[in-house]
N, C-alpha and C. Protein backbone atom coordinates (compact mmCIF):
# COMPACT_ATOMS: atom_id res chain seq x y z
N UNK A 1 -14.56 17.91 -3.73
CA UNK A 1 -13.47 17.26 -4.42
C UNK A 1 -12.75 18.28 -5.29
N UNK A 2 -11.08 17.96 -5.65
CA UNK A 2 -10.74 18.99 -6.24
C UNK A 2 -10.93 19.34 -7.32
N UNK A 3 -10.63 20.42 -8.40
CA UNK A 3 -10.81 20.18 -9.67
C UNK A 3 -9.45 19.13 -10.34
N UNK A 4 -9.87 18.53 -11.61
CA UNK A 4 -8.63 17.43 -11.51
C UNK A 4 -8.39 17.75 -13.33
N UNK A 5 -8.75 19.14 -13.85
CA UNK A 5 -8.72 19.11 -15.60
C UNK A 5 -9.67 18.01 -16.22
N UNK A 6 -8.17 17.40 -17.11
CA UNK A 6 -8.39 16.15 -17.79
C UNK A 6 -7.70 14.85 -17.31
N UNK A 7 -7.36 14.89 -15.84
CA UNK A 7 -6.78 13.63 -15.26
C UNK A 7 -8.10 12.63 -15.32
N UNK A 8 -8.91 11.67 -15.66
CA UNK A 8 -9.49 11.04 -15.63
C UNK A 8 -8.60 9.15 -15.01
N UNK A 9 -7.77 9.65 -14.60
CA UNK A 9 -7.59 8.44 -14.14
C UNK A 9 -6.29 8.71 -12.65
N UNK A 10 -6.69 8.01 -12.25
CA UNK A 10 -5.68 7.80 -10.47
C UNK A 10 -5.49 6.71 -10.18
N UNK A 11 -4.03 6.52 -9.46
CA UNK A 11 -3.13 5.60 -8.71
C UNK A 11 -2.94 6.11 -7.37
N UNK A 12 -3.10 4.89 -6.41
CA UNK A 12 -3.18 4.89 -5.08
C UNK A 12 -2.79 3.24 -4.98
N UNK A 13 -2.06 3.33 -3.72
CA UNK A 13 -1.38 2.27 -2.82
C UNK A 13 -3.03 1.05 -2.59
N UNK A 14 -2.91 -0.29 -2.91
CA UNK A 14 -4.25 -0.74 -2.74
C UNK A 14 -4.73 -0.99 -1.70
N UNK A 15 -3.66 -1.26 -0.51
CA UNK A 15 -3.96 -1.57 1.02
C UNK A 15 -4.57 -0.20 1.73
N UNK A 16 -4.73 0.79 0.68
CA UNK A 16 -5.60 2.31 1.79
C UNK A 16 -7.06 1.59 1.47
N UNK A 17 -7.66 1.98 2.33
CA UNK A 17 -9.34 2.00 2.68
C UNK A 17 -9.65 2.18 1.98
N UNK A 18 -9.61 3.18 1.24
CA UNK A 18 -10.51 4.20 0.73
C UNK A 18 -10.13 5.24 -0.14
N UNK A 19 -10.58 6.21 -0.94
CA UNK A 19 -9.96 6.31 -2.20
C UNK A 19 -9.40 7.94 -1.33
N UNK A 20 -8.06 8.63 -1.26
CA UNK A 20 -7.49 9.56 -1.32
C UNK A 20 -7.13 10.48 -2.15
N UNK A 21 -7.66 11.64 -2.04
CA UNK A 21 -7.43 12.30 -3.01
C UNK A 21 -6.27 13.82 -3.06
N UNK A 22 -6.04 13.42 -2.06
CA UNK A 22 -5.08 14.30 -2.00
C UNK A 22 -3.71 13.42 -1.82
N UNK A 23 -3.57 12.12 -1.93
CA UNK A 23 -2.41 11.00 -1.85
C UNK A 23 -2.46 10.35 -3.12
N UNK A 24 -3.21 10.24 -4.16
CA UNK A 24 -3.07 10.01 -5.37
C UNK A 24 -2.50 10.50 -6.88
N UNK A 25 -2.23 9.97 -7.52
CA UNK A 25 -1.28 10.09 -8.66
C UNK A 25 -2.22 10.28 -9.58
N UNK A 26 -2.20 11.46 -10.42
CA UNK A 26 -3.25 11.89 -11.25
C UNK A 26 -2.61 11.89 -12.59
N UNK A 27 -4.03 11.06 -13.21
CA UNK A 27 -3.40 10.31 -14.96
C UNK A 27 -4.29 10.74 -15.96
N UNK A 28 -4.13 11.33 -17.47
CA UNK A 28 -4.53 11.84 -18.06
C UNK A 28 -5.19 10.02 -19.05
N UNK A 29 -4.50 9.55 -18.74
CA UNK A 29 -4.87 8.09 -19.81
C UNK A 29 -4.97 6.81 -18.46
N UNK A 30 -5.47 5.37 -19.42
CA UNK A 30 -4.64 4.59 -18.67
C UNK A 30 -3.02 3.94 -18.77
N UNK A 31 -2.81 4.04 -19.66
CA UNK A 31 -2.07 3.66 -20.05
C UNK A 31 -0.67 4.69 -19.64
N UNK A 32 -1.06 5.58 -18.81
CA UNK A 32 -0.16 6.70 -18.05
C UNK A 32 -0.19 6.28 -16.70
N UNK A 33 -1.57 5.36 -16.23
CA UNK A 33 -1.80 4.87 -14.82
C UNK A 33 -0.92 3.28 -14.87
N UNK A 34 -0.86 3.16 -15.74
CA UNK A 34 -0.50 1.68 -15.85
C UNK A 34 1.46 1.91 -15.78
N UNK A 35 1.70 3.06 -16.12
CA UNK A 35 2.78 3.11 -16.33
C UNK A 35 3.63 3.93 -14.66
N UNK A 36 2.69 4.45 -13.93
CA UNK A 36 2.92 4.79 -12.70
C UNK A 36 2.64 3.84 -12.11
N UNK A 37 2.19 2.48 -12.32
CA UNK A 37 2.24 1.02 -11.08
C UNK A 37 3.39 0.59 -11.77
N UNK A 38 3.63 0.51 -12.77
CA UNK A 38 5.11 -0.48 -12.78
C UNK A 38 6.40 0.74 -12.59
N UNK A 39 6.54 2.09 -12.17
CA UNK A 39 7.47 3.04 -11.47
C UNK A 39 7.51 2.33 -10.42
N UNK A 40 6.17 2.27 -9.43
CA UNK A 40 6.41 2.06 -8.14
C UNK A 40 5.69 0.52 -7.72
N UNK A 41 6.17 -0.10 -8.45
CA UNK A 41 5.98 -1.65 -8.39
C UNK A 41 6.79 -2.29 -7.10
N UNK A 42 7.47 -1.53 -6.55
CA UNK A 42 8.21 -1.85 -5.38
C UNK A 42 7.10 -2.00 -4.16
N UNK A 43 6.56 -0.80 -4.24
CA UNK A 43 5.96 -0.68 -3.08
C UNK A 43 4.67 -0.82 -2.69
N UNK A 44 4.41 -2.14 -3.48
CA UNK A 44 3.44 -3.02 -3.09
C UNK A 44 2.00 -2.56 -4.43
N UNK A 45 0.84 -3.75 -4.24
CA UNK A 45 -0.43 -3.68 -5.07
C UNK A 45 -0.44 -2.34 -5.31
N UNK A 46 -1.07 -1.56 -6.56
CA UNK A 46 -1.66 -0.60 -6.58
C UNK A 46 -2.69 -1.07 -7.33
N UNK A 47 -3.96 0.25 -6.71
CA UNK A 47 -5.21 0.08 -7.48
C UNK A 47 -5.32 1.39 -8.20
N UNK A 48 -5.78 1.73 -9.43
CA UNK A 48 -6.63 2.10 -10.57
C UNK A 48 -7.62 2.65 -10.39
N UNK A 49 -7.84 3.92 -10.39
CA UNK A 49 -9.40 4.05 -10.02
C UNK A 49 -9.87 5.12 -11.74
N UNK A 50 -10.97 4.97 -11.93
CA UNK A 50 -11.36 5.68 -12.38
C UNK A 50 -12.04 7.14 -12.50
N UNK A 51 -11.68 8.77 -12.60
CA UNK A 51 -12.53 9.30 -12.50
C UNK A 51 -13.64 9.32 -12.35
N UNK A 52 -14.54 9.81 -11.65
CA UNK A 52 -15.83 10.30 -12.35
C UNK A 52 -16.50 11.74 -11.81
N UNK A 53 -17.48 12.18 -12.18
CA UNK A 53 -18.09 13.41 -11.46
C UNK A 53 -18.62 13.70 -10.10
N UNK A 54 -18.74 12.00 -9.90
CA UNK A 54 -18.97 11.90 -8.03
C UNK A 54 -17.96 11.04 -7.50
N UNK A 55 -18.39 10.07 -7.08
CA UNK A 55 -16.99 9.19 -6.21
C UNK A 55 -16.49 8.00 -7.60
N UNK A 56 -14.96 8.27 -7.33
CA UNK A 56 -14.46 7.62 -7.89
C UNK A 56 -14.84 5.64 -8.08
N UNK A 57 -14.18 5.02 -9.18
CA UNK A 57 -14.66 3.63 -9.37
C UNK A 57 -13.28 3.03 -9.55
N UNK A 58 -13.33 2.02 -8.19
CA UNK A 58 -12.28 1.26 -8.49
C UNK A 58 -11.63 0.61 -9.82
N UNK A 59 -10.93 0.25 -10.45
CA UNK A 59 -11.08 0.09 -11.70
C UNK A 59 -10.53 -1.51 -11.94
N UNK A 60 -8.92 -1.07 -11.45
CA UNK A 60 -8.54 -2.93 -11.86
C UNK A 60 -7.22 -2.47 -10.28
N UNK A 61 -6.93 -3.70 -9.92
CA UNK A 61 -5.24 -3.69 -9.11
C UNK A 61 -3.98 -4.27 -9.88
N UNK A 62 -2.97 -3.57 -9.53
CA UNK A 62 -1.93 -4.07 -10.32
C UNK A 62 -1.36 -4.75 -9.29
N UNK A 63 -0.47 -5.81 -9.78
CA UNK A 63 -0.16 -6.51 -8.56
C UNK A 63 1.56 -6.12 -8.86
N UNK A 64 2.46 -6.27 -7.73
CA UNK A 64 3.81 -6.13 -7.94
C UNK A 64 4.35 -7.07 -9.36
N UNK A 65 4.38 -7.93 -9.40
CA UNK A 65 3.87 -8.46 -10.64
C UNK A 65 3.83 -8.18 -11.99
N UNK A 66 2.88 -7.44 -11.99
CA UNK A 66 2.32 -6.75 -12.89
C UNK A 66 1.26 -7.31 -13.54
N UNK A 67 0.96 -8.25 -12.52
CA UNK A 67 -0.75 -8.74 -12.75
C UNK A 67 -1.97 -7.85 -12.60
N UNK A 68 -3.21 -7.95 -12.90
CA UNK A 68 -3.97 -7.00 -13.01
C UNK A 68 -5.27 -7.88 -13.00
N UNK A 69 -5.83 -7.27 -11.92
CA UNK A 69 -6.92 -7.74 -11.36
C UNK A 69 -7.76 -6.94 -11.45
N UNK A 70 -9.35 -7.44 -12.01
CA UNK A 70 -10.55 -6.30 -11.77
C UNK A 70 -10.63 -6.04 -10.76
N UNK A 71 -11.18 -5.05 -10.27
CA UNK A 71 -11.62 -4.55 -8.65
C UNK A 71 -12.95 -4.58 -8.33
């Protein structure tokens, strides 16, 4: 996995499988992730994932909306 600094948080499209890491939007906060789902609130659910040191943790989905669902 790559090195990612202090991004501890990622945005990805919610209809992918599986978590991408080379197609994801890398967030220093949430509240920086939260603010890249309502940019691209057009283009459908996004999910939230959380950093971590091994595989990432889904976190919550944003819905077009701007509803927010645990994952």
């Amino acid at each position: 996995m790559a090195q990612r600094n202090q991004n501890t948080w990622a945005v990805q499209p919610a209809a992918w499988a599986k978590f991408d890491e080379h197609g994801a939007v890398y967030c220093e906060s949430i509240e920086a992730a939260y603010q890249v789902c309502k940019q691209i609130a057009g283009e459908g659910d996004q999910m939230i994932f959380k950093m971590t040191t091994g595989k990432p943790i889904k976190w919550v989905r944003v819905t077009g909306n701007e509803l927010v669902q645990s994952a």
